[in-house]
PDB file of N, CA and C in Angstrom:
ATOM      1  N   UNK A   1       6.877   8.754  34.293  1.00  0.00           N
ATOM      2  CA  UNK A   1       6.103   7.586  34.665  1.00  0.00           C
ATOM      3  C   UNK A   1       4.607   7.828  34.459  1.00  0.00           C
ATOM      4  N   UNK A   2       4.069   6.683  34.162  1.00  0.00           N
ATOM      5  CA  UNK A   2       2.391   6.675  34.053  1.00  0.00           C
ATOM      6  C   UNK A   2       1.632   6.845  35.236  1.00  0.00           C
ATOM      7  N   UNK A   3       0.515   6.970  35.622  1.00  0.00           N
ATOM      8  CA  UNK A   3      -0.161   6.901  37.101  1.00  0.00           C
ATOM      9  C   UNK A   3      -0.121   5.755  37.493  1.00  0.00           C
ATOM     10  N   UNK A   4      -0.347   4.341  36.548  1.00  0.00           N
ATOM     11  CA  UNK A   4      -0.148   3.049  36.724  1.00  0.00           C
ATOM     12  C   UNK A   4       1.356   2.668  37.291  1.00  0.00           C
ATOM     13  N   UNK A   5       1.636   3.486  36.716  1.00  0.00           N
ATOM     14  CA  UNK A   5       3.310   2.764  37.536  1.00  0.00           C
ATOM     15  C   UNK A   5       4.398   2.337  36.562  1.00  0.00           C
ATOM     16  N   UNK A   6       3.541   2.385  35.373  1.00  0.00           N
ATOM     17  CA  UNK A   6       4.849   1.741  34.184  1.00  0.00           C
ATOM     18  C   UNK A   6       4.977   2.722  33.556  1.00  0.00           C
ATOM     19  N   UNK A   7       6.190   2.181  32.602  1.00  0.00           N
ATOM     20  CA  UNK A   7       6.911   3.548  31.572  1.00  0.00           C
ATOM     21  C   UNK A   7       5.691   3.719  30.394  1.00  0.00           C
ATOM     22  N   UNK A   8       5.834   4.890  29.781  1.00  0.00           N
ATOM     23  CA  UNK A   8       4.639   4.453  28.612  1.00  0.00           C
ATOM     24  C   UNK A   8       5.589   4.077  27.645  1.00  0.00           C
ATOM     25  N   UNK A   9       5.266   3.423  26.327  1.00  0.00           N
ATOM     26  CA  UNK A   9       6.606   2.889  25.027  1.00  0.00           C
ATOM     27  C   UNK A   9       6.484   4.189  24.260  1.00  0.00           C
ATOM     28  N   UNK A  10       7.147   4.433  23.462  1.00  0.00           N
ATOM     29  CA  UNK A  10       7.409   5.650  22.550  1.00  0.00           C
ATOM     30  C   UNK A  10       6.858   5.061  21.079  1.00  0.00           C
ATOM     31  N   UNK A  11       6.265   5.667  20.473  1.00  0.00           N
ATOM     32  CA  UNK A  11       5.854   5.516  19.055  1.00  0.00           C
ATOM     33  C   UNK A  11       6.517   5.726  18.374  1.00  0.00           C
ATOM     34  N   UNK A  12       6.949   4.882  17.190  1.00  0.00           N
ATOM     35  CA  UNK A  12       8.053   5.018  16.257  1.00  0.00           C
ATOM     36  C   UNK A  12       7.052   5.950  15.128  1.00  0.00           C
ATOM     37  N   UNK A  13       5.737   6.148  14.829  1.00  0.00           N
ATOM     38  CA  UNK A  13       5.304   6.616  14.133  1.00  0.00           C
ATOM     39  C   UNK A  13       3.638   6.971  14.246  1.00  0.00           C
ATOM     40  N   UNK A  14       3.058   8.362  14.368  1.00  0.00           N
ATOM     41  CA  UNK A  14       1.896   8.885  14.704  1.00  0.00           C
ATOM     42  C   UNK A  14       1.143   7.974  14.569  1.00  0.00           C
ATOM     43  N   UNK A  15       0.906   6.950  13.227  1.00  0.00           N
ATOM     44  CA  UNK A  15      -0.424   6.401  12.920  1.00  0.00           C
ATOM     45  C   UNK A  15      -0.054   4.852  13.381  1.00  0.00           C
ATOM     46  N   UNK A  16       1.128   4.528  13.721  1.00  0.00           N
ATOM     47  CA  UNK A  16       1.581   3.017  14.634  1.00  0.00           C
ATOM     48  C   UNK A  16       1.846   2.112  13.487  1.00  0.00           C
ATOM     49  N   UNK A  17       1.792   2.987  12.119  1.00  0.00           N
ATOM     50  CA  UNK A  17       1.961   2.189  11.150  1.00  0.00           C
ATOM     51  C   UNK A  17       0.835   1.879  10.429  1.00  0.00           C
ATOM     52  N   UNK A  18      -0.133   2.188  10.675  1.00  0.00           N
ATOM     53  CA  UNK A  18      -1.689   1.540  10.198  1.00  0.00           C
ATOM     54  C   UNK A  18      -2.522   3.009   9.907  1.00  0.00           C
ATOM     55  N   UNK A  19      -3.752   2.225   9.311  1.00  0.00           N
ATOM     56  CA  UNK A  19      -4.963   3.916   9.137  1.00  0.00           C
ATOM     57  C   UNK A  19      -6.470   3.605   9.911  1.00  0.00           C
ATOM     58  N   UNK A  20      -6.421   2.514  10.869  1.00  0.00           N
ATOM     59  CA  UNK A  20      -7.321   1.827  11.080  1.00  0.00           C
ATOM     60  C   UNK A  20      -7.476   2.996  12.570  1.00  0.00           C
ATOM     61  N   UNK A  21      -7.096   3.569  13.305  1.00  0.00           N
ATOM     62  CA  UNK A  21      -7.445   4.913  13.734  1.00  0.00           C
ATOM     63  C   UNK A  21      -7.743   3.871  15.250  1.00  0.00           C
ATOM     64  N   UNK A  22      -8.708   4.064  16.322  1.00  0.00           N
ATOM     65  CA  UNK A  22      -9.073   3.335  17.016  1.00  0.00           C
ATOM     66  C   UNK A  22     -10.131   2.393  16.823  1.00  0.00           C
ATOM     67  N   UNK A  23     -10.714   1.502  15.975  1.00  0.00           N
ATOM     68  CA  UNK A  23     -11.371   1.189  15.390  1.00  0.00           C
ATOM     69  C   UNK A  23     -11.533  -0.366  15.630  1.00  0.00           C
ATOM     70  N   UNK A  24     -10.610  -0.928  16.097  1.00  0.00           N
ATOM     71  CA  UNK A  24     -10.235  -2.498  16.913  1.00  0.00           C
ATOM     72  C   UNK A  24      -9.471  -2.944  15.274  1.00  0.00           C
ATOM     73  N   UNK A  25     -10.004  -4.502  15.456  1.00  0.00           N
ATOM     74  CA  UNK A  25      -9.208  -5.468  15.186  1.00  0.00           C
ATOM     75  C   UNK A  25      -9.573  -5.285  13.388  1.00  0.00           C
ATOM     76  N   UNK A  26      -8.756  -5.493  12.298  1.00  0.00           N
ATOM     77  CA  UNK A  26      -8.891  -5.206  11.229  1.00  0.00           C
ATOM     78  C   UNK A  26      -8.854  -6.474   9.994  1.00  0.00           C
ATOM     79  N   UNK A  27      -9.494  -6.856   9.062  1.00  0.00           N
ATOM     80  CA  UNK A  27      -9.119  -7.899   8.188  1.00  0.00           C
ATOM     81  C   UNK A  27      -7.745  -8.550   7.508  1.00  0.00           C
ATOM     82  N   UNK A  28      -7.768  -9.697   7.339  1.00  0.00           N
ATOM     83  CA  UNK A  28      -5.787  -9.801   7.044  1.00  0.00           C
ATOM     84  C   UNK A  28      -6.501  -9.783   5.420  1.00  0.00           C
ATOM     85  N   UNK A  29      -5.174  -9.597   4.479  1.00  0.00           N
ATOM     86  CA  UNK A  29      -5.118  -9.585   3.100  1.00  0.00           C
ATOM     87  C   UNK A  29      -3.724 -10.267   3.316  1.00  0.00           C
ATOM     88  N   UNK A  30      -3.631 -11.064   1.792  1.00  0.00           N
ATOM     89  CA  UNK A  30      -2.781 -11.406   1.771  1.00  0.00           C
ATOM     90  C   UNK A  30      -1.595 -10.909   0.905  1.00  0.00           C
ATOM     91  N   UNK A  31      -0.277 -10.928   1.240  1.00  0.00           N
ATOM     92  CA  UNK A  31       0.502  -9.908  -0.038  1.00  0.00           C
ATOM     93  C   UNK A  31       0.540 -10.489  -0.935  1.00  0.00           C
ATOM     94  N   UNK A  32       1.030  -9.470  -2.074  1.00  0.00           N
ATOM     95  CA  UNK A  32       1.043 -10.526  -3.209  1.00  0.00           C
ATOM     96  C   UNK A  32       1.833 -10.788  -3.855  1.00  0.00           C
ATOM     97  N   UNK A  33       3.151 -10.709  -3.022  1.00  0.00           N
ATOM     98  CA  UNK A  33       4.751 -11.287  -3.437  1.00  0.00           C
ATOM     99  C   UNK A  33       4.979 -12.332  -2.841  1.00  0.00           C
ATOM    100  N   UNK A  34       4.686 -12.557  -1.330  1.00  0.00           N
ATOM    101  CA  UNK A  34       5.224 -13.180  -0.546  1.00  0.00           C
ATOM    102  C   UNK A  34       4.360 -14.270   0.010  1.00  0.00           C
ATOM    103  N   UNK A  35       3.093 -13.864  -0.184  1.00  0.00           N
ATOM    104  CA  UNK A  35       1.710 -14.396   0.799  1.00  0.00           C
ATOM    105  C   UNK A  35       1.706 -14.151   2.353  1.00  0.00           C
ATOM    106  N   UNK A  36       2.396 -13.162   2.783  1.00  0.00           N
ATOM    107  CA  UNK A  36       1.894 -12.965   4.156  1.00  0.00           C
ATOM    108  C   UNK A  36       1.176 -12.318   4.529  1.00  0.00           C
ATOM    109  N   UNK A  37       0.492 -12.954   5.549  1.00  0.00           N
ATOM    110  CA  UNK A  37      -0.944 -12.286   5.839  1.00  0.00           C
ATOM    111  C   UNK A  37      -0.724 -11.045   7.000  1.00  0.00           C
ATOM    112  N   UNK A  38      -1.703  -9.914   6.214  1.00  0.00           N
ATOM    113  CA  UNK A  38      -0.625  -8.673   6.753  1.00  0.00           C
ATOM    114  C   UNK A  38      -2.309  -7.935   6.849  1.00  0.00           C
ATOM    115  N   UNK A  39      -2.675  -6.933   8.209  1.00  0.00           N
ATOM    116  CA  UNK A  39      -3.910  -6.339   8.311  1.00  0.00           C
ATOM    117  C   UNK A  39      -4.028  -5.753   7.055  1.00  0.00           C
ATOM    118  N   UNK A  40      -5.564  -5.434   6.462  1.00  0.00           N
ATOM    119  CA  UNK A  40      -5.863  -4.951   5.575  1.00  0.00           C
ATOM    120  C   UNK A  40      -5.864  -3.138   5.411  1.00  0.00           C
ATOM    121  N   UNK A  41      -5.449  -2.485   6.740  1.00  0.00           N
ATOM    122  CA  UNK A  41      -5.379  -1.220   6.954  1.00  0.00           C
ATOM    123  C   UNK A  41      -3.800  -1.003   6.534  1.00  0.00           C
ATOM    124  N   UNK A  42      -3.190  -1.835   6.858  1.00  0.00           N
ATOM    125  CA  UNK A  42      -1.465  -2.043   6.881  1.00  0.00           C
ATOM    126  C   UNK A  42      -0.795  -2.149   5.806  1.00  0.00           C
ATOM    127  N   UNK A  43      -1.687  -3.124   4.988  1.00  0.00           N
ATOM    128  CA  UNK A  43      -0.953  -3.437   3.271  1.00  0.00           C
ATOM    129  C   UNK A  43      -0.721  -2.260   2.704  1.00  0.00           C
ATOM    130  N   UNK A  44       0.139  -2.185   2.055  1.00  0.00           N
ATOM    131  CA  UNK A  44       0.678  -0.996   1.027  1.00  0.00           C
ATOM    132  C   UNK A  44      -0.102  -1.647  -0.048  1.00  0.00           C
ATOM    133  N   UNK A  45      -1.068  -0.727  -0.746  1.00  0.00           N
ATOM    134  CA  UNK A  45      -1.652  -1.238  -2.175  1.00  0.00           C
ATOM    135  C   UNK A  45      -1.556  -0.555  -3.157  1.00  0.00           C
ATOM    136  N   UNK A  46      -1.349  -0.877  -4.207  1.00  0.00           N
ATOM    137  CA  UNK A  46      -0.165  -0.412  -5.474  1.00  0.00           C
ATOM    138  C   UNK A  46      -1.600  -1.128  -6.698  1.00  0.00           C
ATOM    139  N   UNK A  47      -2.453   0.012  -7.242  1.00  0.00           N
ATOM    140  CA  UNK A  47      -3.200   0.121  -8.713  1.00  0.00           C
ATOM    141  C   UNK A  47      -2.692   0.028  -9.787  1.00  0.00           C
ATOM    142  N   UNK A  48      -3.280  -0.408 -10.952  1.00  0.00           N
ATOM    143  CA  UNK A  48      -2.264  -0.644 -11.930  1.00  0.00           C
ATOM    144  C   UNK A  48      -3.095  -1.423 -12.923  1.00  0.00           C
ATOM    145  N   UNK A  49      -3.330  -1.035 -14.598  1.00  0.00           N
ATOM    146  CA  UNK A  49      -3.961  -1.277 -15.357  1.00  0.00           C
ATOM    147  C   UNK A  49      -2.986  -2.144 -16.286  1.00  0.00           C
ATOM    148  N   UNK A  50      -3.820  -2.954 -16.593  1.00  0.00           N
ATOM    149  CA  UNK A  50      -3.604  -4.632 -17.663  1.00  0.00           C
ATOM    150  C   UNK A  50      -4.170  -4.364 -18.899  1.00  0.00           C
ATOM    151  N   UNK A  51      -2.779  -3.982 -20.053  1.00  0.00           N
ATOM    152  CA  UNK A  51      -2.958  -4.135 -21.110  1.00  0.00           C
ATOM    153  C   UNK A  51      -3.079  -5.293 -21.498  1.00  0.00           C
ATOM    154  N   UNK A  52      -4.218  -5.529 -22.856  1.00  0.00           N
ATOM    155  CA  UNK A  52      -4.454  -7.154 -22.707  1.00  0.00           C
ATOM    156  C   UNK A  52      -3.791  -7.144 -24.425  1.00  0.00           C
ATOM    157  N   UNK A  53      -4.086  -6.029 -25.148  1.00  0.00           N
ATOM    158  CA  UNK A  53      -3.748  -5.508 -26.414  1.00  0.00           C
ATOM    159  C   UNK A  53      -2.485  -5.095 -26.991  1.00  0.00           C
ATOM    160  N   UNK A  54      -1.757  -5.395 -27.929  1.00  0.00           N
ATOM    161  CA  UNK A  54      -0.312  -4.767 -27.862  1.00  0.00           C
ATOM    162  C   UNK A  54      -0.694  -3.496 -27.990  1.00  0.00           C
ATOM    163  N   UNK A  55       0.431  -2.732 -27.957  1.00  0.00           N
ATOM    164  CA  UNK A  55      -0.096  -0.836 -27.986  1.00  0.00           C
ATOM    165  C   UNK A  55       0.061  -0.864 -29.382  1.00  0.00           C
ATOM    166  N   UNK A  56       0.384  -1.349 -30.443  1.00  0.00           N
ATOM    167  CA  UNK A  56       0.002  -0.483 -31.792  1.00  0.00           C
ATOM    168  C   UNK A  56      -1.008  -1.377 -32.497  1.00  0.00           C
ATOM    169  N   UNK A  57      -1.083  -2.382 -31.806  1.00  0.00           N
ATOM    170  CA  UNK A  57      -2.569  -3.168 -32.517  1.00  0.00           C
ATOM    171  C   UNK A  57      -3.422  -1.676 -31.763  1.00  0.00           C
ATOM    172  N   UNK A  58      -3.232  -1.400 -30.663  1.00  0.00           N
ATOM    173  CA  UNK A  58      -4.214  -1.110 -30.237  1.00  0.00           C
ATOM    174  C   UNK A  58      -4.738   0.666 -30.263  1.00  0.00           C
ATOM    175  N   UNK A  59      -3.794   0.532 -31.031  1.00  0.00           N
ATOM    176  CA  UNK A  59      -3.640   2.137 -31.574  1.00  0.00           C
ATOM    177  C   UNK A  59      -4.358   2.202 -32.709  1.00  0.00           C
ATOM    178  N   UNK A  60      -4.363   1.726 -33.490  1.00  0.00           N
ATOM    179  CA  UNK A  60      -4.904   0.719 -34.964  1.00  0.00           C
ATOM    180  C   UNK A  60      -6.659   0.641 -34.603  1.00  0.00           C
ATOM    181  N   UNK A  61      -6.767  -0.210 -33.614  1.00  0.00           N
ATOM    182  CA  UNK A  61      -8.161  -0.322 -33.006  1.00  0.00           C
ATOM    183  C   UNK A  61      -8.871   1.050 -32.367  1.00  0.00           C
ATOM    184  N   UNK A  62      -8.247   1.627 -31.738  1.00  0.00           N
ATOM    185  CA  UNK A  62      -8.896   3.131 -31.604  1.00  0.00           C
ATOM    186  C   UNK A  62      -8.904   3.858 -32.436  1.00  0.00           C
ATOM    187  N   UNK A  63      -7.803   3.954 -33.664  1.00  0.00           N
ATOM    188  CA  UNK A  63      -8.283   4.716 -34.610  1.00  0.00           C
ATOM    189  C   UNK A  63      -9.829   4.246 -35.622  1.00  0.00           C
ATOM    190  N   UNK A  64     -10.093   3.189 -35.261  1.00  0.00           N
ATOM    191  CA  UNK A  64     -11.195   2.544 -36.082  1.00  0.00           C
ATOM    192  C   UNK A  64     -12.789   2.694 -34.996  1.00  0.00           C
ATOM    193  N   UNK A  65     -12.789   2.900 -34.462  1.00  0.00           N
ATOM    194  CA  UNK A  65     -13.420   3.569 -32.631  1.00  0.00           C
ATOM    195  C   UNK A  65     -13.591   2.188 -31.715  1.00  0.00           C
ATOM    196  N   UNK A  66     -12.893   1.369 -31.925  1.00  0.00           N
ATOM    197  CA  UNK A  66     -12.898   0.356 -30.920  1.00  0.00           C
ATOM    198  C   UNK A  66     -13.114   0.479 -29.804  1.00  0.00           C
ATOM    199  N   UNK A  67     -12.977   0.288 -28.513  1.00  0.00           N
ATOM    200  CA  UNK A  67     -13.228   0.631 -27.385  1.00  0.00           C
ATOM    201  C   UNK A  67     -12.509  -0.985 -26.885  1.00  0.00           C
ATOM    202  N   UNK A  68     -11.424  -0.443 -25.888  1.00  0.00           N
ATOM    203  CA  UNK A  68     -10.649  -1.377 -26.016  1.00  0.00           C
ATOM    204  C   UNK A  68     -10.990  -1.495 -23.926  1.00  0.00           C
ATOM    205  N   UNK A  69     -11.218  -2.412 -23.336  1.00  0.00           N
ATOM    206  CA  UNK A  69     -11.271  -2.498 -22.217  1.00  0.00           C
ATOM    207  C   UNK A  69      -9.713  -2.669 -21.432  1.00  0.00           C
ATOM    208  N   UNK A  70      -9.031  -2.057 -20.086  1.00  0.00           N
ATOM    209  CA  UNK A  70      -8.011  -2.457 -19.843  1.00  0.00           C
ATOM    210  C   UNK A  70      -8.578  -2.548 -18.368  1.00  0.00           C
ATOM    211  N   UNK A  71      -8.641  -3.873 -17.691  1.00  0.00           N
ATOM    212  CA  UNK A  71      -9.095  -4.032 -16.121  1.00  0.00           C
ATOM    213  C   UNK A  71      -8.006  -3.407 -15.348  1.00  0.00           C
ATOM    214  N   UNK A  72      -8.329  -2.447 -13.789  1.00  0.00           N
ATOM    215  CA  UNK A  72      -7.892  -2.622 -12.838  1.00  0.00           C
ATOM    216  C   UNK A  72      -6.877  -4.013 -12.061  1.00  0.00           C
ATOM    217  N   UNK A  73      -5.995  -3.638 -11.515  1.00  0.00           N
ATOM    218  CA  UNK A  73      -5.304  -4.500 -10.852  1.00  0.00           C
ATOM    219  C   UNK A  73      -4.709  -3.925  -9.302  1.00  0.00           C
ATOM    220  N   UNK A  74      -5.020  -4.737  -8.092  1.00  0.00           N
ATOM    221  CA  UNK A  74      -4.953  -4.053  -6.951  1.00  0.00           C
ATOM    222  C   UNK A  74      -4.010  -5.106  -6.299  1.00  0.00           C
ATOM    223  N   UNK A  75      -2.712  -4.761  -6.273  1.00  0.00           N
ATOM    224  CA  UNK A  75      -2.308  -5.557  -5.361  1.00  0.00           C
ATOM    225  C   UNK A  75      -1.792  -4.999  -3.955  1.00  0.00           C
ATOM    226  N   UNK A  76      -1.688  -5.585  -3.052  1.00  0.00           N
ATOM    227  CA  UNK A  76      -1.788  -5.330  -1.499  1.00  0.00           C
ATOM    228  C   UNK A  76      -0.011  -5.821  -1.281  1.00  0.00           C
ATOM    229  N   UNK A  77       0.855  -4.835  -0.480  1.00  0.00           N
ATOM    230  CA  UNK A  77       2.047  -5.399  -0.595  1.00  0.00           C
ATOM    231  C   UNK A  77       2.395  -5.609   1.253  1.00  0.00           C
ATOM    232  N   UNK A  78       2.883  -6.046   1.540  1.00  0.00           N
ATOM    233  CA  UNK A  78       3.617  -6.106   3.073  1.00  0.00           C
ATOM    234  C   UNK A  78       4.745  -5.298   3.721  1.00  0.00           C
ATOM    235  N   UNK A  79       4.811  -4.622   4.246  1.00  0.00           N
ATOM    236  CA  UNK A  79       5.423  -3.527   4.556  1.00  0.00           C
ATOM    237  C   UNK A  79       7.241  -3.411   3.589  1.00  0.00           C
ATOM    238  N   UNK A  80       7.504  -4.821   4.300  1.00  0.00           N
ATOM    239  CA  UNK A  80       9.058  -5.581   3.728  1.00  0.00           C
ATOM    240  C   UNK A  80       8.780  -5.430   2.170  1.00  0.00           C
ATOM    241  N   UNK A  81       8.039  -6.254   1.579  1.00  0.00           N
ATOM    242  CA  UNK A  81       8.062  -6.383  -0.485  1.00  0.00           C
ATOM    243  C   UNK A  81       7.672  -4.905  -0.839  1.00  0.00           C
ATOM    244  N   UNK A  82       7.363  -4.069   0.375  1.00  0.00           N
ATOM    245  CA  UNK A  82       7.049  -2.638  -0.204  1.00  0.00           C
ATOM    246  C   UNK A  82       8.037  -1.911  -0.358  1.00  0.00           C
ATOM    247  N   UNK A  83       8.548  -2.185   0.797  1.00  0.00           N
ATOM    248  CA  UNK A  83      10.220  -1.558   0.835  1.00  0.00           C
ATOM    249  C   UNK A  83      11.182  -1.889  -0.219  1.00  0.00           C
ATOM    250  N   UNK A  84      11.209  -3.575  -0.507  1.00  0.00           N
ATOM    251  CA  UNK A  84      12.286  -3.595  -1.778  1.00  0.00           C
ATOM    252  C   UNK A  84      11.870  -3.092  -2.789  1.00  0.00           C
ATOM    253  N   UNK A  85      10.573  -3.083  -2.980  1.00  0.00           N
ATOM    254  CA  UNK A  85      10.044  -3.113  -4.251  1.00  0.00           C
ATOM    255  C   UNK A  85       9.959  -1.574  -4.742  1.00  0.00           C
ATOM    256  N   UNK A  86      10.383  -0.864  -3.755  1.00  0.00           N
ATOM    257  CA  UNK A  86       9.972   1.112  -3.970  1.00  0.00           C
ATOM    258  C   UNK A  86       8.953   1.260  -3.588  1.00  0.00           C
ATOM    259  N   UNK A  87       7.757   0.732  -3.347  1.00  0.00           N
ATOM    260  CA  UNK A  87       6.535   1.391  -3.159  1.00  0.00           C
ATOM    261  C   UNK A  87       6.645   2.574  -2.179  1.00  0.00           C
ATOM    262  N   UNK A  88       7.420   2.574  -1.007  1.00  0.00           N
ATOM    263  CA  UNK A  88       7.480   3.404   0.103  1.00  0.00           C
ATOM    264  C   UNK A  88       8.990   3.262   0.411  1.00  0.00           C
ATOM    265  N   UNK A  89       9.534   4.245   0.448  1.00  0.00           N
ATOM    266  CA  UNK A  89      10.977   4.541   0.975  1.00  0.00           C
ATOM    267  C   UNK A  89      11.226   4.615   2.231  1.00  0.00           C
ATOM    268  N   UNK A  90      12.822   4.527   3.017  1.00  0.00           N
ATOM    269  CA  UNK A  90      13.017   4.411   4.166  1.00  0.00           C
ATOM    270  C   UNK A  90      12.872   5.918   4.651  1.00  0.00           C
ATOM    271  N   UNK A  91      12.162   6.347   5.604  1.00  0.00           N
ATOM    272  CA  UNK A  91      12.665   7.666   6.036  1.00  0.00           C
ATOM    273  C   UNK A  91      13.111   8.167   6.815  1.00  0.00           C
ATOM    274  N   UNK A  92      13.476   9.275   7.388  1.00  0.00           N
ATOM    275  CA  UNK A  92      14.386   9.656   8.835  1.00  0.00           C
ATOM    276  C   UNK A  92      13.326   9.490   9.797  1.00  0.00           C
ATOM    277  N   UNK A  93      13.854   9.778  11.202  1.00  0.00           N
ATOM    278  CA  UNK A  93      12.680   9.790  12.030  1.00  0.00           C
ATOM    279  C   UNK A  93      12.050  10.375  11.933  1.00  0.00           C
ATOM    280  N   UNK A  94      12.158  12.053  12.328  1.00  0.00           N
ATOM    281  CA  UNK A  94      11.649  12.994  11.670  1.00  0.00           C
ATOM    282  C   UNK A  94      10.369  12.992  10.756  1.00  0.00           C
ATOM    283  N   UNK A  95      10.914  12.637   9.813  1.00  0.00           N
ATOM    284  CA  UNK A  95       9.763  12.616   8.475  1.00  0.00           C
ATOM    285  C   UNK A  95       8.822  11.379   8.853  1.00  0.00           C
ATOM    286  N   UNK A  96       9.422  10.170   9.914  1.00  0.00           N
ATOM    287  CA  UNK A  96       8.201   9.446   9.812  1.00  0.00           C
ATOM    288  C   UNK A  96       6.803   9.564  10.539  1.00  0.00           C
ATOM    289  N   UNK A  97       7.083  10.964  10.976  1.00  0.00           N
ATOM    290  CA  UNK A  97       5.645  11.091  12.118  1.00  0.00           C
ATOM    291  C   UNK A  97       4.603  12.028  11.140  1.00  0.00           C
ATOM    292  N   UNK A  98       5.136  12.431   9.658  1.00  0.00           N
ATOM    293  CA  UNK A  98       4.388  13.146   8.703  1.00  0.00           C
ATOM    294  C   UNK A  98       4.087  12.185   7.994  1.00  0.00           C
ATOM    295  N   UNK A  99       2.491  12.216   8.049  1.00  0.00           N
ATOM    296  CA  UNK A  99       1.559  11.643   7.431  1.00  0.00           C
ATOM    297  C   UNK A  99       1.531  11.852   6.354  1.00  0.00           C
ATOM    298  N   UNK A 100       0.609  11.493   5.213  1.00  0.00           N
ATOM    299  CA  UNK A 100       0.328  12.045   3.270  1.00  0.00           C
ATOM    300  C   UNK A 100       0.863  10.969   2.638  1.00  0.00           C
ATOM    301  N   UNK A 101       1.143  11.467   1.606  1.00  0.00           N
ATOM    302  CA  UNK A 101       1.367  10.928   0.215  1.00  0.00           C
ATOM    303  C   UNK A 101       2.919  10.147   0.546  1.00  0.00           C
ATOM    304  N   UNK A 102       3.452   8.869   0.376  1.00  0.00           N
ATOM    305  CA  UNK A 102       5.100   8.508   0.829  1.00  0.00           C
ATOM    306  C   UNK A 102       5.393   8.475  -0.665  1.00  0.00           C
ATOM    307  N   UNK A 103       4.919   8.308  -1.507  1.00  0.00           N
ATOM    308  CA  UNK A 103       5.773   8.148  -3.208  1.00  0.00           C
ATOM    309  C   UNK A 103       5.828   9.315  -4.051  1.00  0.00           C
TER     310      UNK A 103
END
């Protein structure tokens, strides 16, 4: 028991799920499968470069010294579209109180 008098709840996971630390209340983002608005500490976000060029045009073009631009792409996923999608796997209990790298 607590000194207050109630039970304390048990943490399913060290960081409560988030990286926002004690820090209060955090920005929503929205996902970008589903559109749910999910804290911005919370989203799973998945980088990822946009070929705009086919690859042997663009093989063609670097051999000639082109300089071919390919933008960044950041999408923010929701815990659920992260899960189907692979970004982050299910894990035992165990393993879910170890922090790092999940992919």
């Amino acid at each position: 028991m607590c000194p207050t008098g109630l039970y304390a709840m048990t943490k399913k996971r060290a960081s409560r799920g988030r990286s926002k630390g004690g820090k209060g209340r955090s920005a929503l983002v929205q996902c970008s499968n589903c559109g749910r608005w999910v804290p911005k500490d919370k989203a799973k976000k998945v980088t990822s470069r946009l070929t705009l060029v086919d690859p042997a045009l663009a093989k063609e073009l670097r051999a000639g010294g082109t300089y071919i631009a390919a933008p960044t792409i950041m999408k923010s996923y929701c815990v659920s579209c992260a899960v189907y999608y692979g970004v982050v796997k299910v894990r035992s209990e165990a393993d879910r109180r170890q922090r790092g790298r999940l992919y």
